[in-house]
Protein backbone atom coordinates (compact mmCIF):
# COMPACT_ATOMS: atom_id res chain seq x y z
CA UNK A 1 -3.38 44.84 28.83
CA UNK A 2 -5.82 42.17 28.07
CA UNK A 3 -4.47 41.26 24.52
CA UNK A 4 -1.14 40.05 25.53
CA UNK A 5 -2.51 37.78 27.70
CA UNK A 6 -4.57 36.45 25.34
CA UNK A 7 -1.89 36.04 22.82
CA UNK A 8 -0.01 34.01 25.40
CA UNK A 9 -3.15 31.86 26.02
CA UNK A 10 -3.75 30.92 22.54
CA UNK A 11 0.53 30.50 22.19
CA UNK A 12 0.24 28.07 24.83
CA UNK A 13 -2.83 26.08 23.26
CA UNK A 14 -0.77 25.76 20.70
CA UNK A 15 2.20 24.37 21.87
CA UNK A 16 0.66 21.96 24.00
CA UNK A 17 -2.12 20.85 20.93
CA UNK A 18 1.72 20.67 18.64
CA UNK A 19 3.15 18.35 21.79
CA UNK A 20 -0.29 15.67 22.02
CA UNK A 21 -0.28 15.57 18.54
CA UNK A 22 3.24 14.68 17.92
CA UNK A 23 3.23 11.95 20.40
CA UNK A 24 0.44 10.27 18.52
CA UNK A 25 1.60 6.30 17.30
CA UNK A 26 2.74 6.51 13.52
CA UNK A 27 5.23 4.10 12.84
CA UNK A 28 5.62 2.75 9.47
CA UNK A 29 7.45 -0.40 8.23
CA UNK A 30 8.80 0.91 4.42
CA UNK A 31 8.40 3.83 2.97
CA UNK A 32 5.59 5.16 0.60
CA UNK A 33 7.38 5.74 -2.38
CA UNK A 34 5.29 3.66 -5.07
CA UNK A 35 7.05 0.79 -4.68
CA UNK A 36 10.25 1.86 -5.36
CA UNK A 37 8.08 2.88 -8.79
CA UNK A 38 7.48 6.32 -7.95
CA UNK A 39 4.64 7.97 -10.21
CA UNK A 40 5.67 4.42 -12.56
CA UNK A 41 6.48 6.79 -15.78
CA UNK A 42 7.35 6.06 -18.17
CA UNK A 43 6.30 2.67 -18.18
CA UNK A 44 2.80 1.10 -18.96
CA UNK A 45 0.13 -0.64 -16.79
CA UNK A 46 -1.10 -4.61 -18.54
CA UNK A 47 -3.85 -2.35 -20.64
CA UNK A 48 -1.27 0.36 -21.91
CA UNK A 49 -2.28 3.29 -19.71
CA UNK A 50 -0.55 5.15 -17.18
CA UNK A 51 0.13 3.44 -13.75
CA UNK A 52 -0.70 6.54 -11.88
CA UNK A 53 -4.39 6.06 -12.22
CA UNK A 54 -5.50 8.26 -10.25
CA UNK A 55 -2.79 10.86 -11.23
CA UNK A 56 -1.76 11.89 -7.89
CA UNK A 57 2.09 11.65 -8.38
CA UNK A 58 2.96 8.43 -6.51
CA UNK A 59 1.96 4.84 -7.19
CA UNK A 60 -0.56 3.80 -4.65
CA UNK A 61 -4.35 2.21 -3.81
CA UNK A 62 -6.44 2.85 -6.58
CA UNK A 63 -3.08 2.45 -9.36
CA UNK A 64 -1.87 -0.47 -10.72
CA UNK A 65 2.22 -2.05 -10.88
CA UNK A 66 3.74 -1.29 -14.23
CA UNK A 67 3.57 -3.90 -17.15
CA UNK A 68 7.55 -3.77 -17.49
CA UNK A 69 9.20 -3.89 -20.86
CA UNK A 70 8.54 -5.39 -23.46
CA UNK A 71 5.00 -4.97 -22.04
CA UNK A 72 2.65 -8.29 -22.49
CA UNK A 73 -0.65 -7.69 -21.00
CA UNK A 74 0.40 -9.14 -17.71
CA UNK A 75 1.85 -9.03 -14.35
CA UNK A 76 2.92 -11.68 -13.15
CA UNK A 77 5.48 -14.44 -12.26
CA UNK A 78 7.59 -15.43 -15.28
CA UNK A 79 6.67 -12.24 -16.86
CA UNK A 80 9.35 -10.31 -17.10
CA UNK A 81 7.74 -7.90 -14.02
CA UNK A 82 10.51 -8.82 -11.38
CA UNK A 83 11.62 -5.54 -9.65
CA UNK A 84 14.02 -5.12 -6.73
CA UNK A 85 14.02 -1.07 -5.61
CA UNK A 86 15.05 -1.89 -1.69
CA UNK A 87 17.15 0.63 -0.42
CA UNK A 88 20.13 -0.17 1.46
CA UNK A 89 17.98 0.44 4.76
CA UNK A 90 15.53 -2.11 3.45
CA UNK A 91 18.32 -5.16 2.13
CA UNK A 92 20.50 -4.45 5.69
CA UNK A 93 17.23 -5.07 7.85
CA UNK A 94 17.44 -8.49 6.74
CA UNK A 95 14.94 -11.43 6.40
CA UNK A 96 14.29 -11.83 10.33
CA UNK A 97 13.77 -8.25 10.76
CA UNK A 98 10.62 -6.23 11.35
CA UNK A 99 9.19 -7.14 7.67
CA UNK A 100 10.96 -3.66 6.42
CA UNK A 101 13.58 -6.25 4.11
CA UNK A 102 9.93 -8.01 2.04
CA UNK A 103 8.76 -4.34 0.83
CA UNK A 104 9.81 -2.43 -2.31
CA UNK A 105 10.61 -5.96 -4.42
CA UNK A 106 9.06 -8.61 -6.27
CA UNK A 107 8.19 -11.47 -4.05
CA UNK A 108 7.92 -13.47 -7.33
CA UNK A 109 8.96 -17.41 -8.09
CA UNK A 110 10.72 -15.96 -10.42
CA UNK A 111 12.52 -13.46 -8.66
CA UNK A 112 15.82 -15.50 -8.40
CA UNK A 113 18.34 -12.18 -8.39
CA UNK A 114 16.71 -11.45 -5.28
CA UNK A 115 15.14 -14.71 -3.52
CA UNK A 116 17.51 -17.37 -5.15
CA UNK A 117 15.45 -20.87 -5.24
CA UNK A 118 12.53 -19.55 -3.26
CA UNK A 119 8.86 -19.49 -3.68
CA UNK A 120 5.54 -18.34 -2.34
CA UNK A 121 8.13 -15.56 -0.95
CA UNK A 122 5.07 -13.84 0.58
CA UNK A 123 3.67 -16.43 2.51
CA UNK A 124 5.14 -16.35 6.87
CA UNK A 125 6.09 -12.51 6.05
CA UNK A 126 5.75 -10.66 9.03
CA UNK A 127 5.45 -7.01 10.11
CA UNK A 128 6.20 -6.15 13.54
CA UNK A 129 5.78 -2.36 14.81
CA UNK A 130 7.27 -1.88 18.00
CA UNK A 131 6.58 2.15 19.50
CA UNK A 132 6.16 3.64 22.76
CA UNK A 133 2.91 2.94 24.37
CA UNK A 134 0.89 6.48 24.68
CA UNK A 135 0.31 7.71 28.20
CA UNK A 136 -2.04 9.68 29.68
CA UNK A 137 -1.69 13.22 28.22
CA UNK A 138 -0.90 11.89 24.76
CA UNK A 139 -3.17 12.47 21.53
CA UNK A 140 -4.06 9.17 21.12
CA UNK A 141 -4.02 7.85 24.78
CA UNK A 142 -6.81 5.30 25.11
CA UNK A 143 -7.81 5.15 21.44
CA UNK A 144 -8.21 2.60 18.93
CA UNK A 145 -5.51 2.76 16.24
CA UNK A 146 -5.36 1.07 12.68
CA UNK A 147 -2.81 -1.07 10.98
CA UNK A 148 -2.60 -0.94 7.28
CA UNK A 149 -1.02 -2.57 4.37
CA UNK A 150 -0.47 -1.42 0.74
CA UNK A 151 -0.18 -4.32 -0.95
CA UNK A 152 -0.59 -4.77 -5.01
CA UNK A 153 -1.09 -8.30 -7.21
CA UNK A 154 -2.57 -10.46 -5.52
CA UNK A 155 -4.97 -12.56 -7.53
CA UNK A 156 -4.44 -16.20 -6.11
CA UNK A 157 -6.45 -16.87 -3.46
CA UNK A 158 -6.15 -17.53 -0.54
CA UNK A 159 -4.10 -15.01 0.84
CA UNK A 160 -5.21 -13.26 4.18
CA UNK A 161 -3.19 -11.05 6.78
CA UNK A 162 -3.48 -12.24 10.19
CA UNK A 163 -3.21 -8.74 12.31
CA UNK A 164 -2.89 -9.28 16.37
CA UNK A 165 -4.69 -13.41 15.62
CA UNK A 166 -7.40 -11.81 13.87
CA UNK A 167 -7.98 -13.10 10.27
CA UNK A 168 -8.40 -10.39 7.87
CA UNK A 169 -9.05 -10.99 3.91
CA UNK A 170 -7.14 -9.45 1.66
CA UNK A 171 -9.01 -8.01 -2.06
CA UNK A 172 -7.49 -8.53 -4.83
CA UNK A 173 -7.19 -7.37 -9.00
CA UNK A 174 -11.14 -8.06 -9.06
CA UNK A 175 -11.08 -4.95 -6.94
CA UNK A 176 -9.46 -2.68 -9.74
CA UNK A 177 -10.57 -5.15 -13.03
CA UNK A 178 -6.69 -4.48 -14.14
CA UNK A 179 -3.60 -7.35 -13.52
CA UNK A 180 -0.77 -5.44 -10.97
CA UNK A 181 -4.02 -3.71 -9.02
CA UNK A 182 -2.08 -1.99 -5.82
CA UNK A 183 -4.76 -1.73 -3.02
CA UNK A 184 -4.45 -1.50 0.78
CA UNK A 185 -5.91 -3.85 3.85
CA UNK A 186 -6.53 -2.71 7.15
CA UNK A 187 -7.65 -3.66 10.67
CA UNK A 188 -8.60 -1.84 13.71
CA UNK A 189 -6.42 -2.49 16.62
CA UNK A 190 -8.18 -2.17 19.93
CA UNK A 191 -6.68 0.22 22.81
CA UNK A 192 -6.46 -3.19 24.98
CA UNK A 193 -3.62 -4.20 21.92
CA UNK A 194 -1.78 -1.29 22.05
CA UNK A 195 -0.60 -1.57 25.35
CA UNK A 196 2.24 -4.31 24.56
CA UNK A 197 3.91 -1.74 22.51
CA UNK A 198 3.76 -4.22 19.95
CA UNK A 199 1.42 -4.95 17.24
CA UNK A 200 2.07 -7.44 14.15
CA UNK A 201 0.67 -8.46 10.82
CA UNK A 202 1.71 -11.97 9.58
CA UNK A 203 0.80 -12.87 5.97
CA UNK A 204 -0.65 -16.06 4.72
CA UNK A 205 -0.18 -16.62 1.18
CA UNK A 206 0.57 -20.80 0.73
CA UNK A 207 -0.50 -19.97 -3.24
CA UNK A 208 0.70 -16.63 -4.21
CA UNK A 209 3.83 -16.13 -6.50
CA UNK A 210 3.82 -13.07 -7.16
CA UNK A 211 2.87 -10.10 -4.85
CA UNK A 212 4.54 -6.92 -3.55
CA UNK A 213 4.24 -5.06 -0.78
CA UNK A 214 4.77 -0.96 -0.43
CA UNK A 215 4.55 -0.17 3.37
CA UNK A 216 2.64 -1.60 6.18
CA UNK A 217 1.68 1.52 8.57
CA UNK A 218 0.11 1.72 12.51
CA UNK A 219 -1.48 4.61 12.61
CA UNK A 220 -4.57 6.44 14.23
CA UNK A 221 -6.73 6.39 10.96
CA UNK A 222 -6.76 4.23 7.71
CA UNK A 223 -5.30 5.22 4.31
CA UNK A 224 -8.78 5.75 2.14
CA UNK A 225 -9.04 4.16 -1.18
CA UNK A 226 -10.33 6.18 -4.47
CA UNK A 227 -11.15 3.24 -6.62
CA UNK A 228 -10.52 4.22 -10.49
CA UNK A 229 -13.24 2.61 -12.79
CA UNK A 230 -10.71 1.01 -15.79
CA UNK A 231 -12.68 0.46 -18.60
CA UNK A 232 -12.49 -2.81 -20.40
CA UNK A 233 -10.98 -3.02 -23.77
CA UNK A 234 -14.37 -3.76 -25.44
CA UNK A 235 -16.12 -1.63 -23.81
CA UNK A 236 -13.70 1.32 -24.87
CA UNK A 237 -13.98 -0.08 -28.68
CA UNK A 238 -17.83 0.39 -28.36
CA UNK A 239 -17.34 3.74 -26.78
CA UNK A 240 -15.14 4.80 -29.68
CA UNK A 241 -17.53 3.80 -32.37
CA UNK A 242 -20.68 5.80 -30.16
CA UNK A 243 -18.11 8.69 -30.49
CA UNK A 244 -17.33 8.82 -34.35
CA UNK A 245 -20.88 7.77 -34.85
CA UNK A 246 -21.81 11.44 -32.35
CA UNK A 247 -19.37 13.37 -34.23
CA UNK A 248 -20.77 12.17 -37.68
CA UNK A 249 -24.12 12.88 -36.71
CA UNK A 250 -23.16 16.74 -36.03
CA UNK A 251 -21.61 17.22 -39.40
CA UNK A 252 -24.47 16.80 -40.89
């Protein structure tokens, strides 16, 4: 009669490991959907690849913002790479919102369908995730959490994300060598922050005009980054020519 009990045991280890774990903090601010972009087909990145870098279905750190038609080797203000994908969620949350209303768009000078006469959209954006402080019992009770941000084209410095009053500096396109580079930021926030129930990320970007943002996300770990090496076009030209000059070589 042993093994029912144990069944029961292991049923109730379960249910209460399902019960911590759901009560953990996740809140996210956006949704992670590539920017509105998806996997970016069929358009082109500014060197004429694929936008899904790192092939993984979804546009996200390590990929790089479509080159939009016709393509011109750039992303940028002025360029022809305005986008507004909000969802009706995003455009009703509204500019003094939690931040959700300044992802899934173009904060671009040029942007003037979406931010008429407005520039350095970016800069005084702020996040704010609000969530039910964890209690004793809870998964994450106690324990340091991190905020992120998936950010992509920023290349005009300086442009830093102050999380909780702490400074933290934002990388840019030198990160990925390609113009549109999406990457993410993120900051530890201390057990002693938590306990608000509110934690915020305020962007300061005086310079920037052009810069998207994807999601910003408080959760208990931080989204990794699998940085793609992008080859530049010279250095693809050379490897071409070592290539014909290989093949060659084993004709004869």
């Amino acid at each position: 009669m042993r093994k029912p009990t144990l069944v029961l045991t292991l049923a109730a280890i379960a249910i209460l490991a399902q019960a911590s774990l759901s009560s953990a903090v996740t809140v996210y601010i956006g949704d992670k959907d590539g920017f509105g972009y998806g996997d970016g087909s069929p358009y082109v990145n500014e060197l004429g690849g694929d936008p899904d870098i790192n092939n993984n279905g979804i546009l996200d750190p390590g990929d790089a913002l479509p080159d939009l038609p016709p393509p011109n080797g750039s992303v940028a203000t002025g360029s022809g790479d305005d986008f507004d994908h909000r969802s009706a969620a995003e455009l009703a949350s509204g500019p003094g919102g939690n931040g959700l209303y300044y992802t899934d768009v173009a904060l671009s000078d040029s942007n003037e369908a979406s931010f008429p006469n407005q520039n350095k959209i970016a800069h005084g954006v702020t996040f704010t995730f609000t969530f039910a402080v964890p209690t004793i019992g809870d998964f994450d009770y106690g324990e340091d959490h991190f905020v992120n941000l998936v950010y992509a084209d920023y290349d005009v410095v300086p442009m830093t994300a102050v999380v909780e009053g702490v400074t933290v500096e934002l990388d840019g396109n030198t990160q990925g060598g390609i113009d549109g580079y999406i990457y993410r930021a993120y900051k530890v926030i201390p057990w002693a922050q938590m306990t608000d129930g509110v934690v915020t990320i305020q962007i300061d970007a005086p310079n920037e005009p052009y810069v998207a943002f994807d999601y910003a996300l408080l959760d208990t770990t931080a989204i990794p980054v699998q940085p793609i090496a992008i080859p530049e076009p010279a250095t693809m030209i050379l490897f071409g020519s070592a290539l014909v000059a290989l093949v060659r070589k084993i004709r004869k």
